[in-house]
C-alpha atoms as a PDB file:
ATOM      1  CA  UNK A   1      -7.211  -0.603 -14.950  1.00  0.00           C
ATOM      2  CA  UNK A   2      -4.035  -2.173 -15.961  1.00  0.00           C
ATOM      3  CA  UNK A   3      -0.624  -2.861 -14.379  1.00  0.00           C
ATOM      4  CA  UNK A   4       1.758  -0.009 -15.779  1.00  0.00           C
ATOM      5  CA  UNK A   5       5.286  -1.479 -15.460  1.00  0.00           C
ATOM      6  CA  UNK A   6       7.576  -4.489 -14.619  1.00  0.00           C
ATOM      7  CA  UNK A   7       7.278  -7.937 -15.741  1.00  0.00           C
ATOM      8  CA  UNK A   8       3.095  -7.946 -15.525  1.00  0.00           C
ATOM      9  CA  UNK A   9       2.983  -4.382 -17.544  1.00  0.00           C
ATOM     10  CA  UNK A  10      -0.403  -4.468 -19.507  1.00  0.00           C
ATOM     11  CA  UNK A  11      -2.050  -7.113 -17.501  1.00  0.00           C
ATOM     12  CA  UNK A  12      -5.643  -6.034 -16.296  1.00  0.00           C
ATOM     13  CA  UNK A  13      -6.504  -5.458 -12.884  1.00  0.00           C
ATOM     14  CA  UNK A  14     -10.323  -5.840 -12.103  1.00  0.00           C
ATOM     15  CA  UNK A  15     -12.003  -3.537  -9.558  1.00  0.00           C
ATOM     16  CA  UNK A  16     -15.217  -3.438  -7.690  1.00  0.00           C
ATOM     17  CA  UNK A  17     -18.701  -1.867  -8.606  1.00  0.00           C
ATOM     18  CA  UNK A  18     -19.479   0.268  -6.053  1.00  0.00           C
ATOM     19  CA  UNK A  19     -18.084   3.408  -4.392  1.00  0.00           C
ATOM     20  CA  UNK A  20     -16.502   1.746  -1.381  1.00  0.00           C
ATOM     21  CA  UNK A  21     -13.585   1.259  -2.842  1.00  0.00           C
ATOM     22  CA  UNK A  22     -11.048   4.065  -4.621  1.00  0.00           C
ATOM     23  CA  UNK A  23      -9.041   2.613  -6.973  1.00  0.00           C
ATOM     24  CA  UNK A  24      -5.104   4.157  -6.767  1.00  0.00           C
ATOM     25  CA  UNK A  25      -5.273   5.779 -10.533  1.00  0.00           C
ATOM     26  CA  UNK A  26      -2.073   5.157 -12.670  1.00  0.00           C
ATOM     27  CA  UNK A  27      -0.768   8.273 -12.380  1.00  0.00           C
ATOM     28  CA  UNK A  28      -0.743   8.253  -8.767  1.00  0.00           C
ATOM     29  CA  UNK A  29       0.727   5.053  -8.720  1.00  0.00           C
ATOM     30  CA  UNK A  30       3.484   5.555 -11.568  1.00  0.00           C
ATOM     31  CA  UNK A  31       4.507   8.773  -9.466  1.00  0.00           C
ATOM     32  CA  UNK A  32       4.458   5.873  -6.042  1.00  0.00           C
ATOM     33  CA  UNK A  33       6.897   3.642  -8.068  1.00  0.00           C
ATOM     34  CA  UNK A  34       8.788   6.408  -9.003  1.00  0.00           C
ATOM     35  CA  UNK A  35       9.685   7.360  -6.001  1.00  0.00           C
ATOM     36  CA  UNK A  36      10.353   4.789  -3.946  1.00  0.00           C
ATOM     37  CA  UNK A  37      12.426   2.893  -7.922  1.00  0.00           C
ATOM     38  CA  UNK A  38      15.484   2.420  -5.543  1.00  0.00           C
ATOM     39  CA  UNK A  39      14.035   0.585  -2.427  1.00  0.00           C
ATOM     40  CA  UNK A  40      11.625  -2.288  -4.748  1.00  0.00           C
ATOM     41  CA  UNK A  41      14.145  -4.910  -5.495  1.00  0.00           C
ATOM     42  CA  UNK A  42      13.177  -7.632  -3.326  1.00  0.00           C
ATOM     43  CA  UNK A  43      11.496  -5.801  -0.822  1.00  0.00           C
ATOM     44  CA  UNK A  44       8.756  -7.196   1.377  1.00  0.00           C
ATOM     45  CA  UNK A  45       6.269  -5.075   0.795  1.00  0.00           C
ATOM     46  CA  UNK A  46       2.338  -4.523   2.673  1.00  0.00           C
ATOM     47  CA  UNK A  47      -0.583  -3.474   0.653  1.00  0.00           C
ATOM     48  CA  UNK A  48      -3.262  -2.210   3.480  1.00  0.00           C
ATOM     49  CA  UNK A  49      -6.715  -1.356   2.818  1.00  0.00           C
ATOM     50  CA  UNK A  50      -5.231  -3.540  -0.392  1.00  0.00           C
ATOM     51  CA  UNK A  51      -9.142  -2.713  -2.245  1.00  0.00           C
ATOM     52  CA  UNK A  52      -8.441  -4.440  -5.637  1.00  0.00           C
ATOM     53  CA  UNK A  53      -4.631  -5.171  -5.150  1.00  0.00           C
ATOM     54  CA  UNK A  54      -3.596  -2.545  -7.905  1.00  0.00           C
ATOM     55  CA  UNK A  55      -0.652  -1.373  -6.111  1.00  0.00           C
ATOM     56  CA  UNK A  56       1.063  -4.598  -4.173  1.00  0.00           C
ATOM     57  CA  UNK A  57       0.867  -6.341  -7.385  1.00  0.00           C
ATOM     58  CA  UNK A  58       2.374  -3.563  -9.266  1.00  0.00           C
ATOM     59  CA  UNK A  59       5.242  -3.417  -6.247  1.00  0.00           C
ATOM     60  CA  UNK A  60       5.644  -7.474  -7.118  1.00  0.00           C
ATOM     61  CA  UNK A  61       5.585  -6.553 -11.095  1.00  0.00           C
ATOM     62  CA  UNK A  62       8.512  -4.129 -10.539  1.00  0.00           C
ATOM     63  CA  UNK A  63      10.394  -6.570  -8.339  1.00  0.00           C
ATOM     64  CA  UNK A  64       9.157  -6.871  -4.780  1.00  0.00           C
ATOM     65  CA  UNK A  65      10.296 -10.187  -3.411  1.00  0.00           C
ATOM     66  CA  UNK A  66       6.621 -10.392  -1.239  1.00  0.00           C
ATOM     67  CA  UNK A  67       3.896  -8.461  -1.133  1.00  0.00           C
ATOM     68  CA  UNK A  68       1.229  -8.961   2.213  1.00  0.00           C
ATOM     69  CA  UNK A  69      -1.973  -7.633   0.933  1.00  0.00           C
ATOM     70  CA  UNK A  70      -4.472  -6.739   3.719  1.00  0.00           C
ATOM     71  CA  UNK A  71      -8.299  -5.787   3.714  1.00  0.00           C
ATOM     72  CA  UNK A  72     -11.660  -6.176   5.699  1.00  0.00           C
ATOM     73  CA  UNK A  73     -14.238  -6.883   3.079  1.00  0.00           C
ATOM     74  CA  UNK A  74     -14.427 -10.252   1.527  1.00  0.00           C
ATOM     75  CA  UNK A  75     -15.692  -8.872  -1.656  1.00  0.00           C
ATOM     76  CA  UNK A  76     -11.874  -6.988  -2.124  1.00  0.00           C
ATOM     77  CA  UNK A  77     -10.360 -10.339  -0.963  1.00  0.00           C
ATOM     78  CA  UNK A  78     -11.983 -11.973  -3.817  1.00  0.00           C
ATOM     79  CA  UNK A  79     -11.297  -9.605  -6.461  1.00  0.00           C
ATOM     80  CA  UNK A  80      -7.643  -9.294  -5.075  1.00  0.00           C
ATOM     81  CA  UNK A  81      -7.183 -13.525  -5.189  1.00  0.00           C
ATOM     82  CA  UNK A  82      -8.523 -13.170  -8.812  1.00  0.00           C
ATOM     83  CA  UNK A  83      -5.810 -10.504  -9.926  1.00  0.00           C
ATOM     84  CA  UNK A  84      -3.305 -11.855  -8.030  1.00  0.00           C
ATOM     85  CA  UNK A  85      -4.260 -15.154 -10.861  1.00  0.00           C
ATOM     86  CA  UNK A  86      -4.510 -13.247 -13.730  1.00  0.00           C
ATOM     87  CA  UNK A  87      -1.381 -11.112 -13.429  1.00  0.00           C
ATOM     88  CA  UNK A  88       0.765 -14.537 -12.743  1.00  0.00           C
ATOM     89  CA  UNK A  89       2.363 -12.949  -9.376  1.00  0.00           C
ATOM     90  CA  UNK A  90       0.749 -15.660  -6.878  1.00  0.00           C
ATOM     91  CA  UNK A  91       3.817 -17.131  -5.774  1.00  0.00           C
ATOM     92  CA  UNK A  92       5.067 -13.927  -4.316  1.00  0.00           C
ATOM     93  CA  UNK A  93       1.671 -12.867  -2.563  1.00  0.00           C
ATOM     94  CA  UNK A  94      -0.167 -13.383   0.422  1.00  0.00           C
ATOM     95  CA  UNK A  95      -3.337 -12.420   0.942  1.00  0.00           C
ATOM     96  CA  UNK A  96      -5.434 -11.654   4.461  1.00  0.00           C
ATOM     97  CA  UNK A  97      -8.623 -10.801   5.293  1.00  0.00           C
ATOM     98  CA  UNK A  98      -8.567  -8.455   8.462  1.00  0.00           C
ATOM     99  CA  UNK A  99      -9.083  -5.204   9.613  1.00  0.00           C
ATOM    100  CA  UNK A 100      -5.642  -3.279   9.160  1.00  0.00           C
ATOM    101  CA  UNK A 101      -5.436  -2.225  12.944  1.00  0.00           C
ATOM    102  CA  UNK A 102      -5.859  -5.707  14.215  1.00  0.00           C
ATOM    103  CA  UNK A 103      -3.277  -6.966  11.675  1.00  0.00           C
ATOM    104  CA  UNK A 104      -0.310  -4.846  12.946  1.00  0.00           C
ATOM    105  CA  UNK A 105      -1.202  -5.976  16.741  1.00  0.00           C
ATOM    106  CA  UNK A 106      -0.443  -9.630  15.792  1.00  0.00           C
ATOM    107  CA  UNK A 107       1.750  -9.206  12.924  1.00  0.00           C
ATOM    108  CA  UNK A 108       4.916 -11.430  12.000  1.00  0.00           C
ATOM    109  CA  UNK A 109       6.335  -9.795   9.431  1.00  0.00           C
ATOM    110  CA  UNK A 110       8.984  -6.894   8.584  1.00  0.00           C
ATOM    111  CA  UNK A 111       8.017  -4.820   6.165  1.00  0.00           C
ATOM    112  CA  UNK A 112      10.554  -2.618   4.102  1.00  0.00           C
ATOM    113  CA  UNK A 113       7.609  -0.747   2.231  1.00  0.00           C
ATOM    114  CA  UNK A 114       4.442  -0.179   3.600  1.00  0.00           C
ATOM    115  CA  UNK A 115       1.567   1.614   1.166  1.00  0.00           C
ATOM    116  CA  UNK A 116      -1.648   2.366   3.140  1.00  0.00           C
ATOM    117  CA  UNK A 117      -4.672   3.872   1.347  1.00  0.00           C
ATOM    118  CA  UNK A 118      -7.093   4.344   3.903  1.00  0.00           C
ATOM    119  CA  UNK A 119     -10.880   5.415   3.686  1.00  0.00           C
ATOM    120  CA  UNK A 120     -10.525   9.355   2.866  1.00  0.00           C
ATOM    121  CA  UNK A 121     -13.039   9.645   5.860  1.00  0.00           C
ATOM    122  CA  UNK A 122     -11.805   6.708   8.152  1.00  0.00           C
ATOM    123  CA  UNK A 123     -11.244   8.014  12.202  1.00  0.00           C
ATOM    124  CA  UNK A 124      -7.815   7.937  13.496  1.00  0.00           C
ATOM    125  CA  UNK A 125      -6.238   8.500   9.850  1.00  0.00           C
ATOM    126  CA  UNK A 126      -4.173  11.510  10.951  1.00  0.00           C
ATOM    127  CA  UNK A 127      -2.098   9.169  13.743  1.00  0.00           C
ATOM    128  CA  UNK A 128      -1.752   6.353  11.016  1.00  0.00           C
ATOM    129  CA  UNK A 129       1.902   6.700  11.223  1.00  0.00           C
ATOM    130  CA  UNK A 130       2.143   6.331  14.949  1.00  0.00           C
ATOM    131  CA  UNK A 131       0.445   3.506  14.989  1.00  0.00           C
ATOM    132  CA  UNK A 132       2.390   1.643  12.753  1.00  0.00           C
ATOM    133  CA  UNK A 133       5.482   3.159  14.186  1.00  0.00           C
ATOM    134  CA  UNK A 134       3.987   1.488  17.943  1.00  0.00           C
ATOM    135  CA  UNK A 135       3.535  -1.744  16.274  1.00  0.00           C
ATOM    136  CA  UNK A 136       7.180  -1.621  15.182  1.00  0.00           C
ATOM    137  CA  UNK A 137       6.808  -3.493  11.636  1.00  0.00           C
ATOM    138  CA  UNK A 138       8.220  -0.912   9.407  1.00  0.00           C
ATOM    139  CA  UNK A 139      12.405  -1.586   9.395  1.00  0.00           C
ATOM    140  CA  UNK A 140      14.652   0.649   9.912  1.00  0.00           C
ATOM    141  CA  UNK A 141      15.434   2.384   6.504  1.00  0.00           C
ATOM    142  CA  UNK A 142      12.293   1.325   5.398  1.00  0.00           C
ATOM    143  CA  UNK A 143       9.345   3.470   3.962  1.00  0.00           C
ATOM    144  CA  UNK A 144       5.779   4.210   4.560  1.00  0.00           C
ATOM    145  CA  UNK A 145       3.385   5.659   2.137  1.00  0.00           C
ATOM    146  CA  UNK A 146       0.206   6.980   2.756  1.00  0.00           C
ATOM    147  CA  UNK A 147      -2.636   7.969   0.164  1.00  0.00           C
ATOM    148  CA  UNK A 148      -5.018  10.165   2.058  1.00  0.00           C
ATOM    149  CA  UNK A 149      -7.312  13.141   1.207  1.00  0.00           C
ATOM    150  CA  UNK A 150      -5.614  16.490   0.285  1.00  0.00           C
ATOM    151  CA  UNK A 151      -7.260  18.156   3.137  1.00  0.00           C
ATOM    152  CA  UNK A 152      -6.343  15.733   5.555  1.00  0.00           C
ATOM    153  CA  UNK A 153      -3.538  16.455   8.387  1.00  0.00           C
ATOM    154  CA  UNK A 154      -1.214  13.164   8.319  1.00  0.00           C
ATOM    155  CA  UNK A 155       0.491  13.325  12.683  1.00  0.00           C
ATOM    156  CA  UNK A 156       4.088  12.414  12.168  1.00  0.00           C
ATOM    157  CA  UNK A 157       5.716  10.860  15.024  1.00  0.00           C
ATOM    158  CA  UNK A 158      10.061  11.556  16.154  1.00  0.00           C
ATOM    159  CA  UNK A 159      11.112   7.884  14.616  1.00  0.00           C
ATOM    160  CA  UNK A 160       9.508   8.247  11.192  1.00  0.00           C
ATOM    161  CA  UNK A 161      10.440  11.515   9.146  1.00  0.00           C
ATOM    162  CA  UNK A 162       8.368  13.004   6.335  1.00  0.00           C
ATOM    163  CA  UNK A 163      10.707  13.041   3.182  1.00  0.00           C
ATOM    164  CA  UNK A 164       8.274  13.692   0.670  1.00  0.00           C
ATOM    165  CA  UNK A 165       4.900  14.778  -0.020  1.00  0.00           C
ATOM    166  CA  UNK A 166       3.175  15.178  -3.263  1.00  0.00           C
ATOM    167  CA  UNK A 167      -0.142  16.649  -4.492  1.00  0.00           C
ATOM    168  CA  UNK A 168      -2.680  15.086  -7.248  1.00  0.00           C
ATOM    169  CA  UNK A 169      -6.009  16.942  -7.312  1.00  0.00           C
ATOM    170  CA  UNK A 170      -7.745  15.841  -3.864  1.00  0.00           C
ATOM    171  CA  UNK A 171      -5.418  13.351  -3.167  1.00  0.00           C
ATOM    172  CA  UNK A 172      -2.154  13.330  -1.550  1.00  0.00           C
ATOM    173  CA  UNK A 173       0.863  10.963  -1.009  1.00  0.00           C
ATOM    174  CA  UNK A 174       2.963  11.456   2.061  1.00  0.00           C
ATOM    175  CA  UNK A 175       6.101   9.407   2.440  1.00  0.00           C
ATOM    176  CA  UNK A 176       7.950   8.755   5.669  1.00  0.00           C
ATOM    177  CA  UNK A 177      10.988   6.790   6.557  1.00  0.00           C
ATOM    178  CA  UNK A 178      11.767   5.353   9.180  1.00  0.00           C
ATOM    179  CA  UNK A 179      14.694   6.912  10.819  1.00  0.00           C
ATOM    180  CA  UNK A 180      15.137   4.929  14.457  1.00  0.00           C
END
């Protein structure tokens, strides 16, 4: 897999070997970038349930000022350290193991994009967005993208308003903003 735009276009991205993780595809996340074009420009963005780090580092490629990258397993931690290297965007990164949940609880940072790609099959995905509206790190204005299963239903809460919602084969991207 390779970066597809900004200044690390071309640069490869390694992923894992197994089927834990789901690698964001490049059309999916050329349709991501897209979208959200007018909000990048440095942004502080959050990668959760970051897998190989495919998408923060292509959100610090096209311009994001920071990009949080956030995941449980210390064998995506590795490979996202390693990429974060190799595609020369290290400054701008920072990278923590946890479990995304925990992380918002005792977050310290603002974030004016958030991109979550949760485990298709993970409990509790369908009030994702009311939990990170409750934890109150998304700013106002600010965006919130979620990669989930096509069959999935996403709970929306009155603060964050669903402004756009796409369909690629079994997956789907639903994009919120946050409104209040």
């Amino acid at each position: 897999m390779r970066i597809i735009g900004g200044k690390a276009k071309g640069r490869l991205v390694i992923t894992l070997k197994n089927n834990d993780i789901r690698p964001t595809g490049a059309k999916v996340r050329e349709a991501i970038f897209n979208i959200i074009a007018a909000y990048i420009e440095d942004s502080v963005f959050l990668d959760g349930f970051a897998g190989s780090g495919a998408v923060g580092i292509e959100a610090i490629s096209r311009g994001a000022g920071k990009c949080v990258f956030i995941d449980n397993n210390q064998a995506s931690i590795n490979i996202i350290k390693k990429n974060i290297e190799n595609t020369g965007v290290r400054e701008n990164s920072i990278v923590i193991k946890d479990n995304f949940f925990n992380f918002i609880k005792q977050n310290k940072y603002n974030f004016d994009i958030i991109f979550l790609d949760p485990p298709y099959a993970m409990d509790g995905v369908c009030d994702i967005v009311l939990k990170v509206q409750q934890a109150g790190i998304l700013k106002e204005g600010g965006l919130l993208i979620i990669e989930h299963d096509s069959g999935s239903i996403i709970n929306s809460c009155e603060s964050m308003e669903l402004t756009k919602q796409k369909k690629y084969s079994d997956t789907t991207l639903s994009i919120y903003e946050r409104i209040s």
